[in-house]
Protein backbone atom coordinates (compact mmCIF):
# COMPACT_ATOMS: atom_id res chain seq x y z
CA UNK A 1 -112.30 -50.87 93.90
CA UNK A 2 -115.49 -52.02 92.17
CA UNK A 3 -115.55 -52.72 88.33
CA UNK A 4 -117.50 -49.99 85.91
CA UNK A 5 -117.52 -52.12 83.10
CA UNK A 6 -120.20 -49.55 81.06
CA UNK A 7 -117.49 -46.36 81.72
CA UNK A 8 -114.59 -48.70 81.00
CA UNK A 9 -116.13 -49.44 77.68
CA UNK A 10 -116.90 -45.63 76.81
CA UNK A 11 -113.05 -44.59 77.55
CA UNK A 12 -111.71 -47.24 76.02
CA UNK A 13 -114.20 -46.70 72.90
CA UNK A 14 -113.19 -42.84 73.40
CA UNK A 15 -109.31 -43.83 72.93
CA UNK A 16 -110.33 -45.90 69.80
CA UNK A 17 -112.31 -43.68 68.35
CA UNK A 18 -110.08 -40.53 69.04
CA UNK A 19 -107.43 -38.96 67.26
CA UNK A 20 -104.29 -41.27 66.27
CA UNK A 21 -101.88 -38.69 67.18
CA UNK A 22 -103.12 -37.32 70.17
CA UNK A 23 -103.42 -40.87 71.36
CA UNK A 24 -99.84 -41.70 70.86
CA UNK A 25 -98.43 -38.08 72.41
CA UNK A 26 -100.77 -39.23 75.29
CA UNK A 27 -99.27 -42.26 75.32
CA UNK A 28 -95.16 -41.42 75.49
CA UNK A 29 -95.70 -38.07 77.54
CA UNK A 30 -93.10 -38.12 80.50
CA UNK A 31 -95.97 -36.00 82.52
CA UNK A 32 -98.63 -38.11 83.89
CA UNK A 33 -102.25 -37.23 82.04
CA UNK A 34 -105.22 -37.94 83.36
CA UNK A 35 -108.91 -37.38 81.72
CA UNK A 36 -112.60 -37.41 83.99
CA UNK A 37 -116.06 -37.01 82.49
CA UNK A 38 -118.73 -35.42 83.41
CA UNK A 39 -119.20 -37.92 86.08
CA UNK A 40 -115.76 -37.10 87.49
CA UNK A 41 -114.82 -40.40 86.44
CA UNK A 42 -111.54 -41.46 85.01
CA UNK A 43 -111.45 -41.93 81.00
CA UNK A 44 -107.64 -41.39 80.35
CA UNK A 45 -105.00 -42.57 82.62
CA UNK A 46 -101.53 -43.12 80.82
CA UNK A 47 -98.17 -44.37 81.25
CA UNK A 48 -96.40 -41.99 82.77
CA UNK A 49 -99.84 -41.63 85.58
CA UNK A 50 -99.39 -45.27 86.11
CA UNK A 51 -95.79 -44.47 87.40
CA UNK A 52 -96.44 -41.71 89.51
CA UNK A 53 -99.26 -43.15 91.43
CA UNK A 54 -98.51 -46.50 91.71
CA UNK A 55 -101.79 -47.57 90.08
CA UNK A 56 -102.42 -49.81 86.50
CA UNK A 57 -104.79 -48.14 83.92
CA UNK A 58 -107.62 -51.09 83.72
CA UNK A 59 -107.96 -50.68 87.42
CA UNK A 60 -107.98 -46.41 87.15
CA UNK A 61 -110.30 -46.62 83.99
CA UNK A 62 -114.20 -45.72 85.36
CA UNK A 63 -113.22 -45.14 88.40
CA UNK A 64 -113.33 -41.34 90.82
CA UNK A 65 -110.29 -38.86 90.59
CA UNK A 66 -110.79 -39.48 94.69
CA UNK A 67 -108.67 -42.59 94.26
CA UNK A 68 -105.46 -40.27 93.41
CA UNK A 69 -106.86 -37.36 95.89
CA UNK A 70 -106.09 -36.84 99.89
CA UNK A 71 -109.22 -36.59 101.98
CA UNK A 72 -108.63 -32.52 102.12
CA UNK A 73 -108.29 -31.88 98.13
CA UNK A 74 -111.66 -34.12 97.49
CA UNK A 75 -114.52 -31.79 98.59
CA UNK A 76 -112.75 -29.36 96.37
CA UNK A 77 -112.12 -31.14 93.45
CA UNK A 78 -116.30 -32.35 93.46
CA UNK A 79 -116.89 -28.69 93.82
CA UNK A 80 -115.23 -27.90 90.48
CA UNK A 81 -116.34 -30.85 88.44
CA UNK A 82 -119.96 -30.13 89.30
CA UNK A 83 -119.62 -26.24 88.66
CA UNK A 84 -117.87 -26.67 85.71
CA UNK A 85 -120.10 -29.35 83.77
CA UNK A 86 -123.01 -27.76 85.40
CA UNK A 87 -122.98 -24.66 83.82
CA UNK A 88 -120.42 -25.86 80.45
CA UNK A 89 -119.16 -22.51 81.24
CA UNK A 90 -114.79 -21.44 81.22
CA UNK A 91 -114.08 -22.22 84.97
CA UNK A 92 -111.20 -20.22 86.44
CA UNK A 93 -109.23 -23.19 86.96
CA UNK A 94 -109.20 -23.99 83.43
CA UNK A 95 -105.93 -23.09 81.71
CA UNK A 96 -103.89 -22.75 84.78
CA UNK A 97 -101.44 -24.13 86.52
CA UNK A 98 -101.57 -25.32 90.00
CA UNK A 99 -99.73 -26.62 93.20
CA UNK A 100 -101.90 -28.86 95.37
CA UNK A 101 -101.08 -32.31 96.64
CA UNK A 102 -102.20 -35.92 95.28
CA UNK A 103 -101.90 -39.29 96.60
CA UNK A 104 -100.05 -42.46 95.92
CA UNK A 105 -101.62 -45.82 95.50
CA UNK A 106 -100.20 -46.69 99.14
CA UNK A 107 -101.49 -43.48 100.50
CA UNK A 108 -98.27 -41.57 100.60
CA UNK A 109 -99.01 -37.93 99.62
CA UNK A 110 -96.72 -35.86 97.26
CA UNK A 111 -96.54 -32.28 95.86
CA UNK A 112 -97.64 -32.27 92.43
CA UNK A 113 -97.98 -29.34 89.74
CA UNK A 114 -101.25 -29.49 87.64
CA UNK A 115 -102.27 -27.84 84.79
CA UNK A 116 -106.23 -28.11 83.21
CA UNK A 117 -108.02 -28.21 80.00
CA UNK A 118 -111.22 -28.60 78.41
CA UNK A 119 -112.70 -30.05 75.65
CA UNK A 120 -115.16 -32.05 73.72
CA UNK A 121 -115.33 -35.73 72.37
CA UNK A 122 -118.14 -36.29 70.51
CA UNK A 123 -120.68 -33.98 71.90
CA UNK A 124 -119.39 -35.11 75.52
CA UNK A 125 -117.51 -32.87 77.90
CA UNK A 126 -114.37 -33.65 79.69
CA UNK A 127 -111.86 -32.18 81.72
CA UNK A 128 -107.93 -33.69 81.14
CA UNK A 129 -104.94 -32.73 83.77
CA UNK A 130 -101.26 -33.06 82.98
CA UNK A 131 -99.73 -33.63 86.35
CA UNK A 132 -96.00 -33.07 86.85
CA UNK A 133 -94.29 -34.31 90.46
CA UNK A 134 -92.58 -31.67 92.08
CA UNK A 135 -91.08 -33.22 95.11
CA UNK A 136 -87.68 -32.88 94.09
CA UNK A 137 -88.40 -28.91 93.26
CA UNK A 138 -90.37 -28.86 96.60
CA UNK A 139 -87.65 -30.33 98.53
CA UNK A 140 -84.62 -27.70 96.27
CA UNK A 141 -87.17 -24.73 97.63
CA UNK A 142 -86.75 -26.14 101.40
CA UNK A 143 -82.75 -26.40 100.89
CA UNK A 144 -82.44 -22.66 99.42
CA UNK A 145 -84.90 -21.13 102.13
CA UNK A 146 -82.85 -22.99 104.95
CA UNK A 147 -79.33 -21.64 102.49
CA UNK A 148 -80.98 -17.77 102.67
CA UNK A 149 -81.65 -18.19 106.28
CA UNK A 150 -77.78 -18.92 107.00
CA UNK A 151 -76.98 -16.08 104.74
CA UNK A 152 -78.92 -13.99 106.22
CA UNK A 153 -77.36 -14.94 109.63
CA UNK A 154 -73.91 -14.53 108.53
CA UNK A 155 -74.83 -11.20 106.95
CA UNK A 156 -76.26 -10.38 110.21
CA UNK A 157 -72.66 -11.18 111.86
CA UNK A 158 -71.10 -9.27 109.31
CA UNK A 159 -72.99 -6.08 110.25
CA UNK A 160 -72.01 -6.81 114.09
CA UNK A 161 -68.39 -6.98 112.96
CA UNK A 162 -68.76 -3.75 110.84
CA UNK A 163 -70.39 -2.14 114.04
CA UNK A 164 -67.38 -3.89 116.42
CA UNK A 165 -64.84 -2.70 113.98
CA UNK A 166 -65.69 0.33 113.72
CA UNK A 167 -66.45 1.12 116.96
CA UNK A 168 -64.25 -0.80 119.43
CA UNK A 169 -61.55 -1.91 117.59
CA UNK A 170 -60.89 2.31 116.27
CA UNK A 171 -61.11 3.43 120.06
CA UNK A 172 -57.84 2.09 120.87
CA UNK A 173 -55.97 3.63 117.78
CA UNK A 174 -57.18 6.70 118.38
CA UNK A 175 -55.84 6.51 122.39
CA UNK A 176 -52.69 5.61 121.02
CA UNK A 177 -52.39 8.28 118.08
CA UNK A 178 -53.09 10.22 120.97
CA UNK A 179 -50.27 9.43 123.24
CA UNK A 180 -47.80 9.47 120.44
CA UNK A 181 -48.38 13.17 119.88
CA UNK A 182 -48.59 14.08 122.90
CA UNK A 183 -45.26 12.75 123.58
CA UNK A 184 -43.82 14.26 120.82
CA UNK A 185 -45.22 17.40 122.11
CA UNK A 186 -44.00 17.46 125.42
CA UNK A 187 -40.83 15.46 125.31
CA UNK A 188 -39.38 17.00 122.16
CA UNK A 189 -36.47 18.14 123.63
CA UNK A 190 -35.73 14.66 125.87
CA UNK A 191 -35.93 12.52 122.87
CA UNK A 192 -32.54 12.13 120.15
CA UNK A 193 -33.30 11.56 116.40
CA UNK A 194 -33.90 7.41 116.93
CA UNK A 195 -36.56 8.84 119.39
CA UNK A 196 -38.44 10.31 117.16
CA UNK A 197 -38.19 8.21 114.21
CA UNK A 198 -39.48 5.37 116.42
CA UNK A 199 -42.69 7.90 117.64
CA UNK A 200 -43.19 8.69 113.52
CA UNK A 201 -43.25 5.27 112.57
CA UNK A 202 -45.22 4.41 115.42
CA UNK A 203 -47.71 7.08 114.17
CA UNK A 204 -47.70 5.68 110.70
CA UNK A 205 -48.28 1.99 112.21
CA UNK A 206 -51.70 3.71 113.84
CA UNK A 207 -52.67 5.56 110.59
CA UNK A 208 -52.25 2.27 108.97
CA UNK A 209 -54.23 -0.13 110.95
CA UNK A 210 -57.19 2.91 111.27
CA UNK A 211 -56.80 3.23 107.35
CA UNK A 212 -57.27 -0.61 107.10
CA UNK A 213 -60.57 -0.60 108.94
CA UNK A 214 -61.93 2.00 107.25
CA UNK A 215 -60.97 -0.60 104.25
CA UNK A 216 -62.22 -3.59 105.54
CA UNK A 217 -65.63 -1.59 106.42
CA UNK A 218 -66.15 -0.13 103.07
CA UNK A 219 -65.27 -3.84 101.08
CA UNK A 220 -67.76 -4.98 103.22
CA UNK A 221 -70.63 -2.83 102.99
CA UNK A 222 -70.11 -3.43 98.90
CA UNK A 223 -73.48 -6.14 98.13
CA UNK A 224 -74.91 -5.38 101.77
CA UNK A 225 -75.71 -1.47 100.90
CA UNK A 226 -78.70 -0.41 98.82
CA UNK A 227 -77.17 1.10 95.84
CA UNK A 228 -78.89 3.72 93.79
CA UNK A 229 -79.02 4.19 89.96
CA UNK A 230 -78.35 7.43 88.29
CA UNK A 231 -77.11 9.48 85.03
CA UNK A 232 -73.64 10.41 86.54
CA UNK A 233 -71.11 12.79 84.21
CA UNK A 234 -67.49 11.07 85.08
CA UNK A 235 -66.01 14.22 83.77
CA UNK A 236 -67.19 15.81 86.47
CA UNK A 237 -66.35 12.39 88.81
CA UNK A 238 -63.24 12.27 87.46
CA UNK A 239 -62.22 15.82 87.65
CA UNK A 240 -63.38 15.97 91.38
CA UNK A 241 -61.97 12.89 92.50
CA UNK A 242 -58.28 14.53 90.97
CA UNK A 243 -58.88 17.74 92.91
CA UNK A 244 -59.82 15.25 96.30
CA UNK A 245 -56.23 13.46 95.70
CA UNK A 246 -54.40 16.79 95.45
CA UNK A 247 -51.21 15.27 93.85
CA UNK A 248 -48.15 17.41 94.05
CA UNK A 249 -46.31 19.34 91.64
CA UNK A 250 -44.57 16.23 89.73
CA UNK A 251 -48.04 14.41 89.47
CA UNK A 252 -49.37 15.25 86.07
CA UNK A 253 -53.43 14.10 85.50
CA UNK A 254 -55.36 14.00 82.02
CA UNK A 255 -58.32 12.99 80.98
CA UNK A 256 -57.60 11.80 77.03
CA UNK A 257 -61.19 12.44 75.60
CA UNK A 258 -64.44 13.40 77.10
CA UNK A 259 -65.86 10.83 78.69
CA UNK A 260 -69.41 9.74 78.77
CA UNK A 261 -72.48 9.74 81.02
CA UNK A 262 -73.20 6.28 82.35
CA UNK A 263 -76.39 4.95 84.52
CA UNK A 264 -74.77 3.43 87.64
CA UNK A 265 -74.32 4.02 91.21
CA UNK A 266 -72.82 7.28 91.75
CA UNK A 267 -70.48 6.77 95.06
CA UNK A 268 -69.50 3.03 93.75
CA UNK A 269 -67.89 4.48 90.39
CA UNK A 270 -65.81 7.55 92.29
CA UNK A 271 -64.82 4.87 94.64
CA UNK A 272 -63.14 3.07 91.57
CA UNK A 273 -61.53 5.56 89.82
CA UNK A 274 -59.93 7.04 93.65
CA UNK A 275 -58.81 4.04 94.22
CA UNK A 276 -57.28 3.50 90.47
CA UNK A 277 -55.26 6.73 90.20
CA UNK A 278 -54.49 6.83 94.25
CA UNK A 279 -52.87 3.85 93.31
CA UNK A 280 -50.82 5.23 90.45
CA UNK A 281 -49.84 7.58 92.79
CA UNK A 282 -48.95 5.63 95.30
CA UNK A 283 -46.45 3.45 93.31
CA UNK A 284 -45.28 6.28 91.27
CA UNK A 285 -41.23 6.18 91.36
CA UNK A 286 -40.69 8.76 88.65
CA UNK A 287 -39.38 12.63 89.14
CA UNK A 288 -42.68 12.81 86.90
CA UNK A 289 -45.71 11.04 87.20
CA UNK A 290 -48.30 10.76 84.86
CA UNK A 291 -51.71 9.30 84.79
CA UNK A 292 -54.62 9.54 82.24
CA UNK A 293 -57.99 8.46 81.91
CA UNK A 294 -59.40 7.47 78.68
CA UNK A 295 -62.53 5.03 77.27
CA UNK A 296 -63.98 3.26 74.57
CA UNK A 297 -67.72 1.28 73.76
CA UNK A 298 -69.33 -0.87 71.83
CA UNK A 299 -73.03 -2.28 71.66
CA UNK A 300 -72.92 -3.97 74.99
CA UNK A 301 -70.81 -1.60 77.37
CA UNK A 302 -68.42 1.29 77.82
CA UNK A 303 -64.48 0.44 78.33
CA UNK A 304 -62.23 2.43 80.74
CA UNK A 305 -58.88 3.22 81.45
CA UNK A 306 -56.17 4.15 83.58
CA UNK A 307 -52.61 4.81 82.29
CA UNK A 308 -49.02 5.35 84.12
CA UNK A 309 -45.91 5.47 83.56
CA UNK A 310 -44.63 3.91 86.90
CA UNK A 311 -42.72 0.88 87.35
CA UNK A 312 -44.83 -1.25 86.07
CA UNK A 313 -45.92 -5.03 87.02
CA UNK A 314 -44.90 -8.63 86.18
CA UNK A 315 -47.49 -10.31 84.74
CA UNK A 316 -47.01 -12.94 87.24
CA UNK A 317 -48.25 -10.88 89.97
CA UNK A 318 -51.52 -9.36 87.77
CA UNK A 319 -53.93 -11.87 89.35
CA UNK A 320 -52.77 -11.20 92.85
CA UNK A 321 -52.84 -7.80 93.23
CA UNK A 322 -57.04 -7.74 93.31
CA UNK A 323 -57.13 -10.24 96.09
CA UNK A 324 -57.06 -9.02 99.50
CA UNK A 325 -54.21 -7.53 101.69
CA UNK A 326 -51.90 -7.92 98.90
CA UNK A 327 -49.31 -5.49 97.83
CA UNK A 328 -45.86 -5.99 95.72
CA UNK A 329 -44.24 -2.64 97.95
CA UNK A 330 -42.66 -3.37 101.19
CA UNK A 331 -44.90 -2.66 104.01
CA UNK A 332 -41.79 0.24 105.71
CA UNK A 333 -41.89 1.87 102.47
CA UNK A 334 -45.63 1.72 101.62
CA UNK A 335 -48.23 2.59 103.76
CA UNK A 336 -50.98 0.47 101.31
CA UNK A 337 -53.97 -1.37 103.06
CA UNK A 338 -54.08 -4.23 99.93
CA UNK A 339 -58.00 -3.84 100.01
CA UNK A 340 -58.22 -0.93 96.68
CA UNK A 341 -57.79 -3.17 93.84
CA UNK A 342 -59.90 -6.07 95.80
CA UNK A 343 -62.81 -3.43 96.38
CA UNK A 344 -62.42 -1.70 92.64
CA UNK A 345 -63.11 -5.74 91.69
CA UNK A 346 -65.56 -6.32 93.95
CA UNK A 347 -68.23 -3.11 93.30
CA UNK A 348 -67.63 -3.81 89.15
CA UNK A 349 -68.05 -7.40 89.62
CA UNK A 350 -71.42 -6.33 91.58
CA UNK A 351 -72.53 -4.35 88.18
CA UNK A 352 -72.30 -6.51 85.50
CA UNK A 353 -68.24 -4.95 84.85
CA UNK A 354 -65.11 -6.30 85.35
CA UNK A 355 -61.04 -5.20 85.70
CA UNK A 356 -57.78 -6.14 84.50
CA UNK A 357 -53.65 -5.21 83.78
CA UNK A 358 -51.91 -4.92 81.37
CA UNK A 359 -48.45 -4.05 82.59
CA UNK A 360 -44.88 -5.52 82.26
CA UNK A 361 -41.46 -4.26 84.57
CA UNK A 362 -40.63 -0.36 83.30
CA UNK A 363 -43.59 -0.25 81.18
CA UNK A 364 -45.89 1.64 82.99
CA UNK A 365 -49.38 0.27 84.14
CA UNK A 366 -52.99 0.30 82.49
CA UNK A 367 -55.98 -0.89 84.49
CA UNK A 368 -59.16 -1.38 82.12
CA UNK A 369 -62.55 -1.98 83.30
CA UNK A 370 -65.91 -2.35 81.46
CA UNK A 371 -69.20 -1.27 82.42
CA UNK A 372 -72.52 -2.07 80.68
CA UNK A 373 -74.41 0.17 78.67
CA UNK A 374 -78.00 -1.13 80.30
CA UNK A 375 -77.52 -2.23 83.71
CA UNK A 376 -80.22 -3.87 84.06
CA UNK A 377 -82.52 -0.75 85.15
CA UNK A 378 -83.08 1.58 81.82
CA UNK A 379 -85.86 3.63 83.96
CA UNK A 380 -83.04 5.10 85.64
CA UNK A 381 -81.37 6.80 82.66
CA UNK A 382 -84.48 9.22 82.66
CA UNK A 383 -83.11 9.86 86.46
CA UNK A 384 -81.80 13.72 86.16
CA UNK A 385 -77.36 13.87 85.50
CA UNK A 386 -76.11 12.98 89.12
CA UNK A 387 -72.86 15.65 89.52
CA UNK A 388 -70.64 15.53 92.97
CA UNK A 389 -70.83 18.41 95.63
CA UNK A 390 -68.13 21.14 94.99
């Protein structure tokens, strides 16, 4: 690399002449910095350049950025430099950061990130680049494209299994709901009382396992489904979704206050307050059963609830009761899937919300849950007041 003893001089006189402080910040900066001329030669090359590129600043000092540039990147970094002090005009470069690649003192290229600036020292142009390696972000961008790409394959298998499921696996349960009744049909007078309770809970064994599909599906689909954003009335959500469970007699709903309009997905929220009071329902042990529905709010977010006066739950078993296939009922007495609670934590986890109990043995039950205020989309509360079908 041949000695420019004249430009050496002039950076080095530039350095003494310069600006104390800015010398020093030059100086410790953990991103490399790196100053050219109007030459295109090298007048600032500090510590932290020395580092990344392998190279010592008397030997950088006078000499082309070339040294520090792959043979691709040159043309276009001459390009600039002459446009730029050429015309002593703003170049489009200037005051932007950019990904391109530069080159280690033993050749070895590497990503870098580089941002430009202009200025004046003493009447004199220059152009001075803080350069930042980026080979670790580089190689984190690789890793989470390759992590998306195995997501996006196992999603892919999850929508073949929600296809199978619901599809092959449901053909079979309907044959042998089928059979069942058509047995008890024709062979009602052939078959004694064990008979036929072995045909009904045979029947209930089928509505089961079809009822646990249709569970599995739905969890499933929670994340993987567009959802939409709208105003939605849960009076009228709530109101609907206690005509849909069409409780009998002894069942006994209210709603404590009028509740609120909230921006969220309209089919997610009536899936959490079905499954809520179905559930109170369907561990209801009392000659009367009652449920109510009832919120507060605060800055952030509105707080629901839902209130029974069934058996109640050990705190011991709070926590597992929203995973998976779990119920405290026997499975003869109970015809529960387990997937409810899991899916009512699932879709409020997916909003921003989230669920909990507070319940102890003969107390009676209260689920809260929380929903925020702004979910993230506040164009959507101009959206017009989504209401259910009648």
């Amino acid at each position: 690399m041949a000695e420019q003893t004249g430009t050496v001089e002039h950076g080095e006189r530039c350095m003494e002449a310069g600006n104390p402080l800015a010398e020093t910040a030059v100086a410790v900066s953990k991103d490399a910095m790196v100053a050219v001329n109007k030459e295109g030669l090298i007048t600032i090359f500090n510590p932290a350049a020395e580092a990344m590129f392998g190279c010592k600043r008397p030997e950088m000092i006078g000499q082309p950025l070339d040294e520090i540039l792959p043979d691709d990147f040159r043309g276009m970094h001459r390009r600039f430099l002459t446009g730029y002090f050429a015309h002593g005009k703003p170049n489009s470069a200037i005051g932007k950061t950019v990904e391109l690649q530069a080159m280690r003192r033993d050749g070895t290229r590497f990503p870098i990130e580089l941002s430009l600036s202009a200025g004046q020292h003493r009447g004199e142009p220059f152009v001075i680049a803080v350069i930042r390696d980026i080979t670790e972000r580089k190689e984190a961008e690789v890793c989470q494209t390759e992590l998306l790409n195995r997501l996006e394959a196992a999603n892919q298998e999850l929508r073949d299994f929600a296809y199978v499921a619901s599809h092959d696996l449901k053909a079979p349960l309907r044959s042998i709901a089928s059979l069942a009744s058509w047995i008890s049909a024709d062979y009602a007078e052939k078959l004694d009382a064990t008979g036929r309770e072995h045909l009904a809970l045979l029947t209930s064994r089928v509505t089961r396992m079809n009822n646990l599909i249709d569970g599995v599906l739905q969890y499933s689909r929670i994340g993987r489904v567009d959802e939409t954003l709208a105003r939605v009335d849960l009076n009228r959500i709530v109101t609907e979704v206690m005509i849909m469970l069409a409780p009998s007699d002894n069942v006994h709903f209210e709603i404590e206050e009028t509740l609120p309009t909230v921006v969220c997905d309209p089919t997610r929220i009536e899936q959490v307050f079905q499954n809520l009071l179905h559930n109170a329902i369907q561990h209801s042990v009392k000659p009367e059963v009652r449920i109510s529905v009832g919120y507060g709010e605060d800055a952030d977010g509105w707080c629901f609830h839902v209130r029974d006066n069934g058996p109640g739950i050990d705190a011991r078993h709070h926590a597992r009761i929203f995973r998976m296939f779990q119920t405290l009922s026997p499975r003869d007495g109970n015809e529960s899937t387990g997937i409810g609670l899991p899916m009512v934590k699932r879709i409020l986890e997916r909003c921003g919300g989230r669920v909990w109990l507070e319940s102890a043995p003969g107390q009676g039950s209260t689920f809260h849950f929380t929903l925020p205020k702004d979910p993230g989309r506040p164009e959507d509360a101009r959206d017009p007041v989504w209401m259910p079908p009648h």
